[in-house]
Structures are given as C-alpha cells and as structure tokens.
Protein backbone atom coordinates (compact mmCIF):
# COMPACT_ATOMS: atom_id res chain seq x y z
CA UNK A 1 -29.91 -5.82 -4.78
CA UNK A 2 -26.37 -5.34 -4.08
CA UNK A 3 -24.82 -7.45 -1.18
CA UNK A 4 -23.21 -6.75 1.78
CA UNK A 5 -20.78 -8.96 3.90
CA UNK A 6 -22.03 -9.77 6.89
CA UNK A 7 -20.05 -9.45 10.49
CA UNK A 8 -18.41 -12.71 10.47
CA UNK A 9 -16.94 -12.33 6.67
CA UNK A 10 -15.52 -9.22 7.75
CA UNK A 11 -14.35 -10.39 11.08
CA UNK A 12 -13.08 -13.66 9.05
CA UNK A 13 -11.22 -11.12 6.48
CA UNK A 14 -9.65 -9.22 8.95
CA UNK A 15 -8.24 -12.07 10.94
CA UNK A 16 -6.71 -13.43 7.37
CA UNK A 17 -4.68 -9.30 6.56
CA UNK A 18 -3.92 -9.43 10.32
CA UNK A 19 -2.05 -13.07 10.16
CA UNK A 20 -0.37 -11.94 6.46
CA UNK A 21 1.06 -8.65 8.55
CA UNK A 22 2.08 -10.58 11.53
CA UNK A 23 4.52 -12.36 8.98
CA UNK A 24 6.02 -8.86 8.69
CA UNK A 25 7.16 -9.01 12.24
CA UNK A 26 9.80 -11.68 10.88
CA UNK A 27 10.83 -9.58 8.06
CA UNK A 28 13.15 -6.70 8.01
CA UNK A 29 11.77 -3.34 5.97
CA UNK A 30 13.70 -3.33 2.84
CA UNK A 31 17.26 -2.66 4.62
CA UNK A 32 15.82 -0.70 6.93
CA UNK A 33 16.58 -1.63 10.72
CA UNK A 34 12.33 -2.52 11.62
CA UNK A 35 10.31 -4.90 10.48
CA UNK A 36 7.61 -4.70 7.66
CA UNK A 37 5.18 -4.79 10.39
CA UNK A 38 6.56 -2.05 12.63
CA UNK A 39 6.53 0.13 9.23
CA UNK A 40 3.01 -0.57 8.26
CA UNK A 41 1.97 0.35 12.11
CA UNK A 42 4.10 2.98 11.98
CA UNK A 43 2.80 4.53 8.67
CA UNK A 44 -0.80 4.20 10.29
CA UNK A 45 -0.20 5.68 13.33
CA UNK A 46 0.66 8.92 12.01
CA UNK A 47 -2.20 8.96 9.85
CA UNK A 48 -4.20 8.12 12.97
CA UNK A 49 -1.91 11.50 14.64
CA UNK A 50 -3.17 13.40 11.46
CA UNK A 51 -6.85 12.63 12.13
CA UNK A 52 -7.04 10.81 8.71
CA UNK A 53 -10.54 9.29 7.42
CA UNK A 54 -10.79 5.59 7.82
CA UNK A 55 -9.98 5.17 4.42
CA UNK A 56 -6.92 6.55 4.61
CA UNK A 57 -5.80 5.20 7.99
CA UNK A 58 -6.56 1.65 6.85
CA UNK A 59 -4.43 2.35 2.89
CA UNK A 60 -1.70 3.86 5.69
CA UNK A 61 -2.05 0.11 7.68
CA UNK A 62 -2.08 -1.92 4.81
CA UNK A 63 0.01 0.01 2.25
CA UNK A 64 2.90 -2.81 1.84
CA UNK A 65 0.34 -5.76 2.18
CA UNK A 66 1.56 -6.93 -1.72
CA UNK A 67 4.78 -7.03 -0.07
CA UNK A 68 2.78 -9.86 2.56
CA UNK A 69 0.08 -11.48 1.00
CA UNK A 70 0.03 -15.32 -0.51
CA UNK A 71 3.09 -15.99 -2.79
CA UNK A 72 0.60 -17.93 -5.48
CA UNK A 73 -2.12 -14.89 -5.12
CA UNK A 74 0.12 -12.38 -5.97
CA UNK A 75 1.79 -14.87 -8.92
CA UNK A 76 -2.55 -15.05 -9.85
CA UNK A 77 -2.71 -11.12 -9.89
CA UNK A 78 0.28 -10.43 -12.04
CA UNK A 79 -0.81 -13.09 -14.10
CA UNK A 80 -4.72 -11.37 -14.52
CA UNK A 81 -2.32 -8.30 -14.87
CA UNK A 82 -0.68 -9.02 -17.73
CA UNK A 83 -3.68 -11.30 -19.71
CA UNK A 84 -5.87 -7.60 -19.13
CA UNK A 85 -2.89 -5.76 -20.91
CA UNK A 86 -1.73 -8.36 -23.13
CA UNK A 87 1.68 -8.30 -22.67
CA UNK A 88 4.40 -9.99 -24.85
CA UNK A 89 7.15 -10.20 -22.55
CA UNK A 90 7.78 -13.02 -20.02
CA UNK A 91 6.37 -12.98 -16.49
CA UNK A 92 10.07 -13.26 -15.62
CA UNK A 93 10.10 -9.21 -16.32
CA UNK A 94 7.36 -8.47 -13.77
CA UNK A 95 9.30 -7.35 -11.26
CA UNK A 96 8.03 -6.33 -7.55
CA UNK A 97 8.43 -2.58 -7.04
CA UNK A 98 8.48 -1.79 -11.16
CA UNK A 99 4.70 -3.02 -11.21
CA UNK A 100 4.70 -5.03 -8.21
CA UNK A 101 3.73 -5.35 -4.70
CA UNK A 102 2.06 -1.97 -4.37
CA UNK A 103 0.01 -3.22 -8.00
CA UNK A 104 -0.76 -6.45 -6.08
CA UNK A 105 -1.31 -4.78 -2.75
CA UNK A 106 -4.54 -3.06 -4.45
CA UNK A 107 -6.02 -5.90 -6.65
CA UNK A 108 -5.42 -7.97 -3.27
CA UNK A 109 -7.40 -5.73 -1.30
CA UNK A 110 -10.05 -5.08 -3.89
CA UNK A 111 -10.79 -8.71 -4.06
CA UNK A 112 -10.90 -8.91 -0.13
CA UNK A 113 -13.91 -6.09 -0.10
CA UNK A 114 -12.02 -3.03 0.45
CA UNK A 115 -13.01 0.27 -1.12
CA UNK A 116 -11.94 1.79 -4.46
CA UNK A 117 -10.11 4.23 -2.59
CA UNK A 118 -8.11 2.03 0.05
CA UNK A 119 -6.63 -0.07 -3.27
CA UNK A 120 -5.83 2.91 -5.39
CA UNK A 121 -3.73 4.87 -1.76
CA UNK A 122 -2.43 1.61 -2.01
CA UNK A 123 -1.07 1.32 -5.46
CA UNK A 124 0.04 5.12 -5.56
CA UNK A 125 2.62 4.97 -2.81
CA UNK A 126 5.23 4.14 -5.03
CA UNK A 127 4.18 6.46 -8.00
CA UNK A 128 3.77 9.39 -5.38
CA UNK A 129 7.58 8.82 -4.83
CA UNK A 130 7.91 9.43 -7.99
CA UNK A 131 6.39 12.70 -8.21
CA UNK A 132 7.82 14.18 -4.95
CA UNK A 133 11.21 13.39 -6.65
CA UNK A 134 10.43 15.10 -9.70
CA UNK A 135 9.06 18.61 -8.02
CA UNK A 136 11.46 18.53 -4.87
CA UNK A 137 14.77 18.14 -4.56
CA UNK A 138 15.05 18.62 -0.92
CA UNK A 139 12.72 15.74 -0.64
CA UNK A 140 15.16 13.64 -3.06
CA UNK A 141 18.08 14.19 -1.03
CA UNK A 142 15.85 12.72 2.49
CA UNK A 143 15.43 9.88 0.79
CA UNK A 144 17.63 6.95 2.83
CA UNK A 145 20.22 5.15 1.10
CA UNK A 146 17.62 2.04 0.47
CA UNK A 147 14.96 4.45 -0.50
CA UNK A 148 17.03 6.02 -3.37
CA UNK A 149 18.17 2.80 -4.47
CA UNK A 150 14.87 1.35 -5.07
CA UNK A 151 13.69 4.43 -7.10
CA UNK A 152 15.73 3.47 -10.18
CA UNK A 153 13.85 0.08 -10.47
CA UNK A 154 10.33 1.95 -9.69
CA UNK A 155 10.79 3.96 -12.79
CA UNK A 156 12.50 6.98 -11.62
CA UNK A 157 11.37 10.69 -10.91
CA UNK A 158 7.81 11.57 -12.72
CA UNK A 159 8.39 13.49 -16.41
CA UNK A 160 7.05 16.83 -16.62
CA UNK A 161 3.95 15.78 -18.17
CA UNK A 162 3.49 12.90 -15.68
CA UNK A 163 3.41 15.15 -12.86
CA UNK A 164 0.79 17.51 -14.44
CA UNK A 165 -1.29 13.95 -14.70
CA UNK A 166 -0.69 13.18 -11.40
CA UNK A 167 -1.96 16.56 -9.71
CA UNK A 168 -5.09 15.52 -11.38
CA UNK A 169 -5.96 12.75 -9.83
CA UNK A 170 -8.71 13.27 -6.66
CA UNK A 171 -7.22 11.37 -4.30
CA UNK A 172 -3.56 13.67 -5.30
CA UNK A 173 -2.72 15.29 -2.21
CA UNK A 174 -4.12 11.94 -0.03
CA UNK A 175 -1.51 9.75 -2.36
CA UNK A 176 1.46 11.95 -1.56
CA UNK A 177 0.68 12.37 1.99
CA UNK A 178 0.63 8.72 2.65
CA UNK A 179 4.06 9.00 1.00
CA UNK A 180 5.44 11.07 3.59
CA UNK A 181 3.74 9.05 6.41
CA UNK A 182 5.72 6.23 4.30
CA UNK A 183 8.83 7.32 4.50
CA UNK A 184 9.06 9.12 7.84
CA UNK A 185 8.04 4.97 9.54
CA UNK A 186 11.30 4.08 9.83
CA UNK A 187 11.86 4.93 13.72
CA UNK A 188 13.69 1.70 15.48
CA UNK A 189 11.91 1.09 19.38
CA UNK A 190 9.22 3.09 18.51
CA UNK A 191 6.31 1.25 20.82
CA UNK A 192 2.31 1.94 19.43
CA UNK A 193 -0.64 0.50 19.45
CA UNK A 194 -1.13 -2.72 17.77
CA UNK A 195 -3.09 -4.47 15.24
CA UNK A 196 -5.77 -4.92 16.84
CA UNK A 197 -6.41 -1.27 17.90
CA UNK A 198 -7.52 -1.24 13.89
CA UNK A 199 -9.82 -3.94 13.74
CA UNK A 200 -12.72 -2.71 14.12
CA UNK A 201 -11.88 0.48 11.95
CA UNK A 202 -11.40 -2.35 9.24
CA UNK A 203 -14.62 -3.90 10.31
CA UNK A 204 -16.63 -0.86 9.94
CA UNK A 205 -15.30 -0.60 6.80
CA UNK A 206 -15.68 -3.65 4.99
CA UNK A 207 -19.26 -3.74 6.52
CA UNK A 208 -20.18 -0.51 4.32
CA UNK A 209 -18.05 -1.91 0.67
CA UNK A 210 -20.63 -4.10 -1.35
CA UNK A 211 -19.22 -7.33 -2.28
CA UNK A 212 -17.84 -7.85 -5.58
CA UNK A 213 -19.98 -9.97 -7.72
C-alpha cells in the first residue's frame, strides 16, 4: 500500500520551506531592488489573481526555493546530479543558473513530498526564458538589465528545434506562464498576503502526494 504523510509531517515540512523563504527576506533578488522573498510572494500572488490550480500557485511560491534551501543539500543534489549523468568535468563547472538552483529547486521539493508537477514548474522557469526569447523579441527587449545578463550563463535563447521540443511538453503553456508571473514580481512596496496565507494550500497538498519510498 502506498503511504501517505500524515498532518504533522506536512505541517512539520511546511514550517521547514517557510523558515528557508524567510531567509529570502535578508536577501536582495538578483540586483533587483526586493528581496527573494517579496519575489517568490509576489510571483504567487498573481498566480493566486489568475485563479491558478494549487499546483501551480504553490511552483509560483516556491519557484526560487534552490536559490534558499540548505547549502550542503543542494551541494548533495548536484552531486546525485552529476553521478546519474556521469559527468567528467569537475563539480567546480556546476554552476547555479546553467543547471542550478531551479535543477535543485525541483529535486529539493521532490524529496520534501511535493508533486511531479510542482518540481518540474519549478525546474522550467529558467528554460521557459529561454524559449520566450527565442519566439519573441518584444519579450527579449522587457527583459531588465539583470534579467538579460543572466540569460547568457542560462544557455541563451532556445534553438529552433528546442522550441518545437518545448511546445511539447504538457505542462508548456503552465511553464511559460509562471515565467511571466516571474518576471513581472519585481514591484518595490508592493504589500500582500504572507506566507502563511499558503500554508494550508501546501498542506492540502502534500497530504494528497504519496511519500517517496
């Protein structure tokens, strides 16, 4: 029989992502004039505005978490990351934002209980930048100055044949949305709801996610 966690795991769980995010309120968004936590809150609230599923609201919350979580369990993820694709190169090459803290952001999350489809809108934030810069140029030159910077050392815009791959995917037009939520939470003074309006959203959620065995 499969397992499911029980109410104070998930309660447990939630209290652990909500004190990694609180550290965002100390840390300015990537040149940006917020803080990683006003960003992530942000991000959610307009998926919230949207009338998002759960799922989607809670990749929206927790979308930079690789950028939050545990210095050693993201160092253990990239590590499992590159033993599973047995790479050559040093771990000095792993760089956050090539293969990085959206990458960790989803294995972090999947380990914690959260659904297949909260870690993969997680990981795809940064590869859905990469398509909207390939198909529209308009979108390119929105970018802030931080923004475009950054896409250089996340691979740069999507080939031809990677955007065709990418329109694929199921969860396609959820990935690029969360994008746009993405890059339009950047408003300074902006006052919403906090964390804790989302707990038991995230509750609800893990509640209904077997455990991983």
């Amino acid at each position: 029989m499969t397992a499911l966690p029980d109410l104070n795991m998930a309660k447990q769980t939630v209290a652990s992502i909500f004190a990694v995010l609180e550290e965002g309120s100390k840390k300015e968004y990537l040149g940006e004039d917020i803080s990683q936590l006003e960003h992530s809150l942000q991000t959610a609230q307009q998926a919230r505005d949207a009338q998002a599923d759960d799922e989607t609201v809670i990749a929206a919350l927790l979308h930079d978490i690789g950028q939050f979580c545990d210095r050693q369990a993201a160092m253990d993820i990239m590590a499992e990351a590159s033993d599973l694709q047995d790479k050559t190169e040093s771990t000095s090459t792993v760089k956050v934002g090539v293969k990085g803290h959206e990458y960790i952001g989803g294995q972090y999350l999947r380990k914690l209980g959260f659904s297949e489809n909260v870690a993969q809108l997680v990981e795809a934030h940064v590869v859905a930048k990469r398509y909207l810069t390939a198909t529209d140029r308009a979108y390119y030159d929105g970018l802030s100055s931080a923004s475009k910077a950054s896409l250089k050392y996340q691979g740069g815009p999507f080939s031809e044949d990677q955007v065709k791959e990418f329109e694929r995917d199921p969860l396609f037009r959820k990935k690029v949305q969360l994008r746009l939520w993405d890059d339009k939470a950047k408003v300074v003074g902006l006052d919403l709801p906090g964390l804790a309006s989302y707990k038991d959203t995230i509750i609800g959620h893990l509640l209904r996610e077997p455990l991983q065995q």
